[in-house]
C-alpha atoms as a PDB file:
ATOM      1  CA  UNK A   1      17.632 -24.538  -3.344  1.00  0.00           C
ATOM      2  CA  UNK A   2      15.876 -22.150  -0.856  1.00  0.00           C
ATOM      3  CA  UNK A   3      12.282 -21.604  -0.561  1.00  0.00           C
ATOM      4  CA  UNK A   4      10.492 -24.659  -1.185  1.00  0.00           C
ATOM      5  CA  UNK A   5       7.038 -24.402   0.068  1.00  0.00           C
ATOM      6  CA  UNK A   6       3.782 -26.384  -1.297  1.00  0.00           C
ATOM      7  CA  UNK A   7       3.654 -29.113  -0.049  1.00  0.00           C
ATOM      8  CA  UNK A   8       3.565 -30.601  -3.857  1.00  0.00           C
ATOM      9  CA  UNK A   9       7.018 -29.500  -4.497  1.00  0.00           C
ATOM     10  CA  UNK A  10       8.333 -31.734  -1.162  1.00  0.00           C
ATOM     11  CA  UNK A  11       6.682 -34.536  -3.226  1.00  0.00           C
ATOM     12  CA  UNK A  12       7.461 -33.832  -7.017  1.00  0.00           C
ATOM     13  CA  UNK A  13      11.203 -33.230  -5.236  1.00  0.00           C
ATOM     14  CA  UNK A  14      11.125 -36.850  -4.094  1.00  0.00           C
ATOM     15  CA  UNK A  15       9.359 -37.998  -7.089  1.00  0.00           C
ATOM     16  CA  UNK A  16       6.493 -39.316  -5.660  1.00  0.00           C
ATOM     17  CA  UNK A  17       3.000 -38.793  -6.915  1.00  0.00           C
ATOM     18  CA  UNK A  18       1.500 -35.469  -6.223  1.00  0.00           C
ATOM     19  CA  UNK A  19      -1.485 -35.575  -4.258  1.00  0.00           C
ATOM     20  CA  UNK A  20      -2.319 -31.757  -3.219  1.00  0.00           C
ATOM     21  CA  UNK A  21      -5.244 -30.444  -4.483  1.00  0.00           C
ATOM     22  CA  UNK A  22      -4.350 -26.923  -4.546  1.00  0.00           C
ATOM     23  CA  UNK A  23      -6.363 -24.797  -6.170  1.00  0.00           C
ATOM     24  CA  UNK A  24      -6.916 -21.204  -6.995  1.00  0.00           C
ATOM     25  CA  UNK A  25      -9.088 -19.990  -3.786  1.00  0.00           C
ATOM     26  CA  UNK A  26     -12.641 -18.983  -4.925  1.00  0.00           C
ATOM     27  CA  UNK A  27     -15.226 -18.917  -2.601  1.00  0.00           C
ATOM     28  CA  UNK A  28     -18.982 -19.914  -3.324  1.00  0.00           C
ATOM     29  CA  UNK A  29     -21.992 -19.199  -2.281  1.00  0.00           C
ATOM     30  CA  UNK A  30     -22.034 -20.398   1.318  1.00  0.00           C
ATOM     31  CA  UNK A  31     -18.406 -20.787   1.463  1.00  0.00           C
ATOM     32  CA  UNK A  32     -15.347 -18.700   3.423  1.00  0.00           C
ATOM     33  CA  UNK A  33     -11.654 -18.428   2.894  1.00  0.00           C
ATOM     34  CA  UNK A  34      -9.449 -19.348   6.072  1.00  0.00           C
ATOM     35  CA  UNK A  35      -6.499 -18.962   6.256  1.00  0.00           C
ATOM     36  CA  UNK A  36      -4.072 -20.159   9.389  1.00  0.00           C
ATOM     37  CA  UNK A  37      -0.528 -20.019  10.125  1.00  0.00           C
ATOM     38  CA  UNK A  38       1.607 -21.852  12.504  1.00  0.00           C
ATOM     39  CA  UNK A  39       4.523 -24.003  13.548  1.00  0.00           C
ATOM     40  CA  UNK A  40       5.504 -27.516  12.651  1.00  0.00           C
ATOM     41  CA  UNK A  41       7.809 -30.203  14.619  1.00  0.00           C
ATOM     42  CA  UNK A  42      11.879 -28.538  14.458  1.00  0.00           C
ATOM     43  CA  UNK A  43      10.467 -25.082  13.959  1.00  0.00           C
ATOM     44  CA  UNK A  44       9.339 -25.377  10.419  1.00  0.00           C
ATOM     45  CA  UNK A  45       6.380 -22.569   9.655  1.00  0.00           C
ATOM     46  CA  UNK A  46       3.422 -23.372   7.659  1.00  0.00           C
ATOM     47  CA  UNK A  47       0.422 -21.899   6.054  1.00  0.00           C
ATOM     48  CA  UNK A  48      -2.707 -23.850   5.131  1.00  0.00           C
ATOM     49  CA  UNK A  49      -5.703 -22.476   3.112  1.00  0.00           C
ATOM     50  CA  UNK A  50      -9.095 -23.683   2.771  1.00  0.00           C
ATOM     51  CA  UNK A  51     -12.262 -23.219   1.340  1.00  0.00           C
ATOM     52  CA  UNK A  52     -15.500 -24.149   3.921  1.00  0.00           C
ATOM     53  CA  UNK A  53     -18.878 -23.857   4.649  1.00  0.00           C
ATOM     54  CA  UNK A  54     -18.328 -24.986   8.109  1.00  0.00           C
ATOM     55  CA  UNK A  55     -15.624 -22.868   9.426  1.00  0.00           C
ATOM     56  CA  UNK A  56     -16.529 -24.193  13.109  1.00  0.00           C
ATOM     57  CA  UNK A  57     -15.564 -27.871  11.665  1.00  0.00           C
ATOM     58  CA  UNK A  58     -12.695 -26.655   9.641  1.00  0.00           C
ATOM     59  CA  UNK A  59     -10.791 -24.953  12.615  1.00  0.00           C
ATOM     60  CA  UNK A  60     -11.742 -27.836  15.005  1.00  0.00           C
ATOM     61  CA  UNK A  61      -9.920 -30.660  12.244  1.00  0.00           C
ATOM     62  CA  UNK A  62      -7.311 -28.234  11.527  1.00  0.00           C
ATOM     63  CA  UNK A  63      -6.241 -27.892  15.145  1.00  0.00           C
ATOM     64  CA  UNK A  64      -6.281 -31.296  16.061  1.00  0.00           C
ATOM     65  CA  UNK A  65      -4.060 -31.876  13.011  1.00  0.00           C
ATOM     66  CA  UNK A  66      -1.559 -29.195  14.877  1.00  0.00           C
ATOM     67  CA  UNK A  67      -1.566 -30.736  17.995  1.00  0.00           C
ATOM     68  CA  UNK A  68      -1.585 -34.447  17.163  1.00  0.00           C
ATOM     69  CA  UNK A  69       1.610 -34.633  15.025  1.00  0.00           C
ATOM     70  CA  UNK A  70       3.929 -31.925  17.013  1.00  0.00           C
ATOM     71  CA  UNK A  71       2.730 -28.501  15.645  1.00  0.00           C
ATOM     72  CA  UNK A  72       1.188 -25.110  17.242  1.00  0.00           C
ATOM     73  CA  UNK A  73      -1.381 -22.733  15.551  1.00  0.00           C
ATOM     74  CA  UNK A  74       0.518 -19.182  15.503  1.00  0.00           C
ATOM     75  CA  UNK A  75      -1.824 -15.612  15.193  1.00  0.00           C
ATOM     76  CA  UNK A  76      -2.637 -13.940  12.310  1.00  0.00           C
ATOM     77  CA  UNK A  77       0.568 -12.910  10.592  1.00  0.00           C
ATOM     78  CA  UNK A  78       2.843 -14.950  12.619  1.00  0.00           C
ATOM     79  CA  UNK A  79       4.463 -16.752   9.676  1.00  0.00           C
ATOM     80  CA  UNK A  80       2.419 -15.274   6.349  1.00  0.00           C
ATOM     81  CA  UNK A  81       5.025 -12.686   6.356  1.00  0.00           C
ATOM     82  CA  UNK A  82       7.843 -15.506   5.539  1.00  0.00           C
ATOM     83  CA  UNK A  83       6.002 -16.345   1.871  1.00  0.00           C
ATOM     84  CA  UNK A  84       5.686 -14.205  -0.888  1.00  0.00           C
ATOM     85  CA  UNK A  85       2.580 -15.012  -3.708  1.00  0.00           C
ATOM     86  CA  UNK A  86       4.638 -15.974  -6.917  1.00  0.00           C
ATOM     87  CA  UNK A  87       4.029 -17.685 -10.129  1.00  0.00           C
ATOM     88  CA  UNK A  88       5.761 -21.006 -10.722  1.00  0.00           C
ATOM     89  CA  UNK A  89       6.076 -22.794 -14.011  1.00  0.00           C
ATOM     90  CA  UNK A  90       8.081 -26.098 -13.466  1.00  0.00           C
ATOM     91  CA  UNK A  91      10.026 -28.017 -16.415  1.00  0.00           C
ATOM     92  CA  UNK A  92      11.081 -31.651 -15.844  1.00  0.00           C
ATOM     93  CA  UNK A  93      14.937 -32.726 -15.802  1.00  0.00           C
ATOM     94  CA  UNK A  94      16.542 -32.734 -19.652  1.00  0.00           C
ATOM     95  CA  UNK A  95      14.972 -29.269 -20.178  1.00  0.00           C
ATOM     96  CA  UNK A  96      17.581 -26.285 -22.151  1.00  0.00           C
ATOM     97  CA  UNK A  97      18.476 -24.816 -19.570  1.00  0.00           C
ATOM     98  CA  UNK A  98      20.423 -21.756 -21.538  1.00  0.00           C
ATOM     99  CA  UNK A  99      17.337 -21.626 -23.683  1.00  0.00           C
ATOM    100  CA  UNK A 100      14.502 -21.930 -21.194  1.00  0.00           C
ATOM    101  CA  UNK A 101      16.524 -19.105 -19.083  1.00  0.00           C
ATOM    102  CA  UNK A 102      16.562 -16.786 -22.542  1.00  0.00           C
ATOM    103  CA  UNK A 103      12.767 -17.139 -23.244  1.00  0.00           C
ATOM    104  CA  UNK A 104      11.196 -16.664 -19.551  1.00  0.00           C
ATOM    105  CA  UNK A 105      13.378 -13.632 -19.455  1.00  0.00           C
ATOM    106  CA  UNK A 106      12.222 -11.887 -22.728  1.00  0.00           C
ATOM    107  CA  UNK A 107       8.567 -13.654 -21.446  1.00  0.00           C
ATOM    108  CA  UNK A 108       9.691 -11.080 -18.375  1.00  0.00           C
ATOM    109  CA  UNK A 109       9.945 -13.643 -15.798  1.00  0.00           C
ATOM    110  CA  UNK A 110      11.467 -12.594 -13.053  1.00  0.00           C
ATOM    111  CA  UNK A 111      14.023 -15.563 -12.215  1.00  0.00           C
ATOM    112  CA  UNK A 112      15.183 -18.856 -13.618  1.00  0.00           C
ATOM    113  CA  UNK A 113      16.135 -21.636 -11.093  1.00  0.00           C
ATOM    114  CA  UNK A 114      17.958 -25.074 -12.189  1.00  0.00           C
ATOM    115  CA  UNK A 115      17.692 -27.971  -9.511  1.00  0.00           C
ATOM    116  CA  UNK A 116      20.118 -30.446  -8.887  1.00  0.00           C
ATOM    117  CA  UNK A 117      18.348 -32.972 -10.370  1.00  0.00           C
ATOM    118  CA  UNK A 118      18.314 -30.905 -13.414  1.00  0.00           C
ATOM    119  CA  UNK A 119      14.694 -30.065 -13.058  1.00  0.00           C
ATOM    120  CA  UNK A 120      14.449 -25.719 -13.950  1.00  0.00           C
ATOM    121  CA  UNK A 121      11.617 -23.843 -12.354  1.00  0.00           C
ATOM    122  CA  UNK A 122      10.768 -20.419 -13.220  1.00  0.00           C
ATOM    123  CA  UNK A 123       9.295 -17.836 -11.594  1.00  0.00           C
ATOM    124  CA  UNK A 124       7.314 -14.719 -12.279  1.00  0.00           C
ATOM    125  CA  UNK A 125       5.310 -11.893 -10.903  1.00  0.00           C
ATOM    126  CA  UNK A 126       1.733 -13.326 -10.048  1.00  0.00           C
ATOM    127  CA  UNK A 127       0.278 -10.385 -12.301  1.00  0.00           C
ATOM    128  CA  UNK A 128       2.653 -11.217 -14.940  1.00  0.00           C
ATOM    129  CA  UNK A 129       1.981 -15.092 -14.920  1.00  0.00           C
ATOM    130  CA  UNK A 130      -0.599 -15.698 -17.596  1.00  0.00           C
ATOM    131  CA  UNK A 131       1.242 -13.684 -20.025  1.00  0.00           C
ATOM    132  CA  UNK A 132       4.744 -15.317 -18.860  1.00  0.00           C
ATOM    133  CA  UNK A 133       2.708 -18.786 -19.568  1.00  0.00           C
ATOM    134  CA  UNK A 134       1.067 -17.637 -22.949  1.00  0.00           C
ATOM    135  CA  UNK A 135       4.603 -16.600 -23.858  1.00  0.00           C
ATOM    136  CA  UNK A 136       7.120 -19.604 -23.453  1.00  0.00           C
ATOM    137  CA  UNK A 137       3.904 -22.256 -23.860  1.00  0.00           C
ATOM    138  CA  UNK A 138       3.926 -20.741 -27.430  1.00  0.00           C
ATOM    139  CA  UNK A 139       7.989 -20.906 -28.184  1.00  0.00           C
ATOM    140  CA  UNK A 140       7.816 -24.420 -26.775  1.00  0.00           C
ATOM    141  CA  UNK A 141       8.608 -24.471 -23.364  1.00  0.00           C
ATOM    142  CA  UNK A 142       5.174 -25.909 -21.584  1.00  0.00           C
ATOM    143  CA  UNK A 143       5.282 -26.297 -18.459  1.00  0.00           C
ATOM    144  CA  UNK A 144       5.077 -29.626 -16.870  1.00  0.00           C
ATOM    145  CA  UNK A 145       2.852 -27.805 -14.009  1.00  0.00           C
ATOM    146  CA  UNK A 146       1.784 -23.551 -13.858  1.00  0.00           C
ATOM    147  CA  UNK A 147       0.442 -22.165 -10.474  1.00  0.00           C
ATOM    148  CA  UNK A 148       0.253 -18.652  -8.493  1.00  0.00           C
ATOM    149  CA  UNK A 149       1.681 -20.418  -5.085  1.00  0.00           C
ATOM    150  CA  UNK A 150       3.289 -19.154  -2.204  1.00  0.00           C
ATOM    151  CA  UNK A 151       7.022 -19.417  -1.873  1.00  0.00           C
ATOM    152  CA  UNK A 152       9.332 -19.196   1.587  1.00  0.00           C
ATOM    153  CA  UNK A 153      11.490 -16.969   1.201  1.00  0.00           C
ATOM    154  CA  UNK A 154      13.558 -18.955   3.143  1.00  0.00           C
ATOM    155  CA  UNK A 155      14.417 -22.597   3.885  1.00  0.00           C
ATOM    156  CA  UNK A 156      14.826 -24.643   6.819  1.00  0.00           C
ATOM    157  CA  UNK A 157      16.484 -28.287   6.524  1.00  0.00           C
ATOM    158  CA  UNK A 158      14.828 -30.564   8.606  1.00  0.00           C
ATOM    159  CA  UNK A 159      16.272 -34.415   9.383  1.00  0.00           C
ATOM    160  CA  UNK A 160      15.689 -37.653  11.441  1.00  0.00           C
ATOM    161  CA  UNK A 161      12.148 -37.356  13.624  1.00  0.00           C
ATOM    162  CA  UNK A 162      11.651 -33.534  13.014  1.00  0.00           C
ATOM    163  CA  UNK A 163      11.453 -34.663   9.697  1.00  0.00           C
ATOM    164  CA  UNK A 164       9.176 -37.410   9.595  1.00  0.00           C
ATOM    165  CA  UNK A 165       6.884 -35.469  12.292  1.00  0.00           C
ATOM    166  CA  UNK A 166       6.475 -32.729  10.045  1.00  0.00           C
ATOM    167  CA  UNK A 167       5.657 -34.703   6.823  1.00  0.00           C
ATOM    168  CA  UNK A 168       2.989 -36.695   9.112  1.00  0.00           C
ATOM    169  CA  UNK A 169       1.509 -32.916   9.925  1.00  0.00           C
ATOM    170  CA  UNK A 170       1.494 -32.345   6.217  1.00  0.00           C
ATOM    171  CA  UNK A 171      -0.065 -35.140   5.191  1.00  0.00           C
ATOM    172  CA  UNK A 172      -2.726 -34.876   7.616  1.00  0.00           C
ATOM    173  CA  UNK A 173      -3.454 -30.929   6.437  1.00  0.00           C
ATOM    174  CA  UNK A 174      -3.494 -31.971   2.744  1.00  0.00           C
ATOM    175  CA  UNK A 175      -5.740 -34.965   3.410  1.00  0.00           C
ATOM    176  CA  UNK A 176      -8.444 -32.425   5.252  1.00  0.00           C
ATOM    177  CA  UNK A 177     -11.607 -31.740   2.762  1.00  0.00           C
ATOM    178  CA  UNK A 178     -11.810 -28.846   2.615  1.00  0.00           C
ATOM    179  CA  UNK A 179      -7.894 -27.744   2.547  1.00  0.00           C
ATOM    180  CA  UNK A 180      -6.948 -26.265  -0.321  1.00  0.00           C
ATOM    181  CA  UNK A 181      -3.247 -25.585   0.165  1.00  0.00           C
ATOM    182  CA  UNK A 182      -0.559 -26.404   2.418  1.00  0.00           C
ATOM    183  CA  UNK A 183       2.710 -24.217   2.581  1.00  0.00           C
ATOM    184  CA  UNK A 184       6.398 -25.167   4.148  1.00  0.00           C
ATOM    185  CA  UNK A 185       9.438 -23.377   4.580  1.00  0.00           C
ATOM    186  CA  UNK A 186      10.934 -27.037   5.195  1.00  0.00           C
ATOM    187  CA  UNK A 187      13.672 -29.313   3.506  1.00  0.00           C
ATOM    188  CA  UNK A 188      13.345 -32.452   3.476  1.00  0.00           C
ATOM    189  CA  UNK A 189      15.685 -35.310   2.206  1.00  0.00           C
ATOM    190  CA  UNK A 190      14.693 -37.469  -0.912  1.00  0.00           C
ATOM    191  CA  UNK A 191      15.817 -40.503   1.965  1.00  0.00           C
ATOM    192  CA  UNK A 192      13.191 -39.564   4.382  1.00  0.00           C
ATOM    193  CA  UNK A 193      10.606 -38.449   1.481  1.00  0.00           C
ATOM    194  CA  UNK A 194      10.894 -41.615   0.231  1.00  0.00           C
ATOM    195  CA  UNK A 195      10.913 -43.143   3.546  1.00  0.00           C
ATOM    196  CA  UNK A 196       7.533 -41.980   4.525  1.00  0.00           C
ATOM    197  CA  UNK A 197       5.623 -42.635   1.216  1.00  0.00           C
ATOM    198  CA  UNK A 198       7.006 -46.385   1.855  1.00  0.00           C
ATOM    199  CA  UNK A 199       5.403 -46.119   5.479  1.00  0.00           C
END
């Protein structure tokens, strides 16, 4: 499917254990929201968000993260333009399809997506999400995870060393303290995925 773009979907994709940390981003006292945007080994975009109170240490680690594994910051707006803010609500493989599909749209979610594996996610408007939640968590349908994310609105398949470059630069965003999300337009195989996590 198209659009894939926390870097916790790459993983729950390939079954793996989910290690981002994403979180809703709320600044305290002391701390700022950056944001930066650029471009990953085979021309995948990404977007990373954190939440500092050194923003002179964040942008130094976050660069070095770029350059080291085969990526390139990008100006403001280069990429942010390519993800939209959504809500997610993701149900695990065995779900009702036909039923899950009737209740997020009378919830008024805005689209129902089944996965090959037989996973279903569904999406709704961010403003809508709590009450899309509320609604199908009380006819049954909890979610296995709920988030406002951001979503590509399109895909790029990446293979072989492109691949295994770019989950090396994801992996090094998502380990950074202070990083709070880390968004992909990229594809990656279950083989390589699995691959990596092995490595």
């Amino acid at each position: 499917m198209m659009g894939h773009s926390n870097w916790a979907n790459l993983q729950r994709r390939a079954r793996a254990a989910t290690r981002c940390r994403h979180a809703a981003a709320q600044p305290c006292d002391g701390h700022e929201i950056l944001q930066y945007e650029g471009y990953g080994p085979g021309g995948g975009v990404l977007m990373v968000e954190c939440v500092t109170a050194d923003p002179k240490r964040m942008d130094t680690e976050v660069r070095r993260s770029f350059h080291k594994h085969g990526g390139q910051l990008g100006a403001d707006g280069s990429v942010s333009y390519l993800f939209n803010t959504v809500g997610l609500l993701t149900y695990p493989p065995g779900t009702d399809e036909e039923q899950l599909m009737q209740a997020a749209l009378e919830a008024g979610a805005e689209d129902v997506v089944p996965n090959v594996d037989t996973s279903v996610e569904v999406l709704a408007d961010p403003f809508e999400f709590a009450t899309v939640l509320a609604m199908l968590t009380h006819q049954g349908f909890a979610p296995a995870t709920a988030q406002v994310t951001r979503r590509a609105a399109t895909s790029l398949a990446l293979s072989g060393e492109d691949a295994e470059a770019m989950m090396q630069l994801l992996e090094a965003l998502e380990g950074l303290e202070d990083v709070r999300g880390v968004y992909s337009n990229v594809e990656i195989s279950d083989e390589v995925l699995s691959r990596c996590a092995v490595n």
